[in-house]
Protein backbone atom coordinates (compact mmCIF):
# COMPACT_ATOMS: atom_id res chain seq x y z
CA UNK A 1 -33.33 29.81 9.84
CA UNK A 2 -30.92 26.91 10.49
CA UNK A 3 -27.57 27.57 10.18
CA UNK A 4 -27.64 31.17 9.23
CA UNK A 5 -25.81 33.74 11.06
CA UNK A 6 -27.62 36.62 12.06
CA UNK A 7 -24.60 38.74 13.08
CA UNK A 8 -23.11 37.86 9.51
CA UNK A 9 -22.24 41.60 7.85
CA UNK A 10 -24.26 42.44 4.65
CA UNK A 11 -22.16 43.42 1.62
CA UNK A 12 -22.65 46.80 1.65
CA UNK A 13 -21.70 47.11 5.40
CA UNK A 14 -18.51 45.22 4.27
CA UNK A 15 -18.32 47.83 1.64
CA UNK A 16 -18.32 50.54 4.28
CA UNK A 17 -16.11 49.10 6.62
CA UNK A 18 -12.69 48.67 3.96
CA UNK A 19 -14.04 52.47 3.02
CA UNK A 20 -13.50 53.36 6.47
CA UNK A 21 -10.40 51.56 6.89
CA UNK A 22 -9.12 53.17 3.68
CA UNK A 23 -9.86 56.65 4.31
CA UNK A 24 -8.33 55.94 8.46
CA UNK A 25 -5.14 54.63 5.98
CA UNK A 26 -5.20 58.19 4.06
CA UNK A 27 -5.46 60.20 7.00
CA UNK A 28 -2.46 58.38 8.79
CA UNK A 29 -0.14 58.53 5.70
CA UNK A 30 -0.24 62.27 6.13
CA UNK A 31 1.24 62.02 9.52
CA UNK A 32 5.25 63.48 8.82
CA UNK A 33 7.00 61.51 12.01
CA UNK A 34 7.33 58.23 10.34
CA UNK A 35 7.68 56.25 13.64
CA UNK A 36 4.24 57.79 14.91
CA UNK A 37 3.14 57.08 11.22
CA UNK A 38 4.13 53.11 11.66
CA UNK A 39 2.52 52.69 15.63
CA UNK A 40 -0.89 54.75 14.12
CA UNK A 41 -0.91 51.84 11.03
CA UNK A 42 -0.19 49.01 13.94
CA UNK A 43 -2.86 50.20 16.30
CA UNK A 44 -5.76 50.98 14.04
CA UNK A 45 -4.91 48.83 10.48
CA UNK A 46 -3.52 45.79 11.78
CA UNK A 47 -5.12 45.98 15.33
CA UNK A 48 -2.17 45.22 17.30
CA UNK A 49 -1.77 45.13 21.02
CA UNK A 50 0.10 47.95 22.26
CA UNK A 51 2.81 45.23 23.72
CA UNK A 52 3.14 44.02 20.33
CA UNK A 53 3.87 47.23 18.80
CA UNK A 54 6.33 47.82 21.44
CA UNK A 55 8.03 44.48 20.86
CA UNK A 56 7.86 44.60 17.58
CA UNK A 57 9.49 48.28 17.37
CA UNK A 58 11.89 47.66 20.39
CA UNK A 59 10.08 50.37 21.89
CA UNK A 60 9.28 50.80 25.82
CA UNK A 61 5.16 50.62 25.72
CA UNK A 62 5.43 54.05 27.68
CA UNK A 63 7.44 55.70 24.07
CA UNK A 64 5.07 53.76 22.18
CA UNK A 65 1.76 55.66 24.17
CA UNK A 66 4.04 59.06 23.93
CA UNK A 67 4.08 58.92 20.20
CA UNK A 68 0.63 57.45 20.14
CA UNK A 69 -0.57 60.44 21.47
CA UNK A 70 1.34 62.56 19.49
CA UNK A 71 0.40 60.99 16.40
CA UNK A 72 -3.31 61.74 18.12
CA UNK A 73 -2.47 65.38 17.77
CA UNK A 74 -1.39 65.18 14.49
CA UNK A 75 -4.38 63.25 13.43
CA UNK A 76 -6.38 66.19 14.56
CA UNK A 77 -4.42 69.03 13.05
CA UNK A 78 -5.01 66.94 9.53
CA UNK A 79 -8.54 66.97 10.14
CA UNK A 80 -8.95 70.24 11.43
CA UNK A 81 -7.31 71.32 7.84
């Protein structure tokens, strides 16, 4: 058809998606370091760069990666639970 877009997401997958994102949200609010907390919500809710999260937190990017991967690690130990 004219005009449609075939790549356009159905409801339901929309539906699924904010899910997702809501339950990713959940998770990361049980982190305890709130600065890991805050770069986990900038890198996977609000999809920023890791140079913006640096700026942003007047951060090096190499402490922003360290407490990236620490908040990593704690991700897993809530999961794990």
């Amino acid at each position: 058809m004219p005009g449609t877009n075939q790549n356009a997401l159905s409801v339901a997958q929309i539906d699924e998606l904010v899910e997702m994102k809501l339950e990713i949200a959940k998770v990361i609010d049980r982190v305890e370091d709130v600065c890991t907390k805050v770069i986990l919500e900038k890198r996977y809710l609000c999809f920023q760069s890791w140079m913006q999260i640096a700026t942003e937190l007047n951060y090096s990017e190499r402490y922003t990666h360290t407490k990236h991967v620490e908040g990593l690690r704690a991700v897993e130990e809530i999961l794990a639970e």
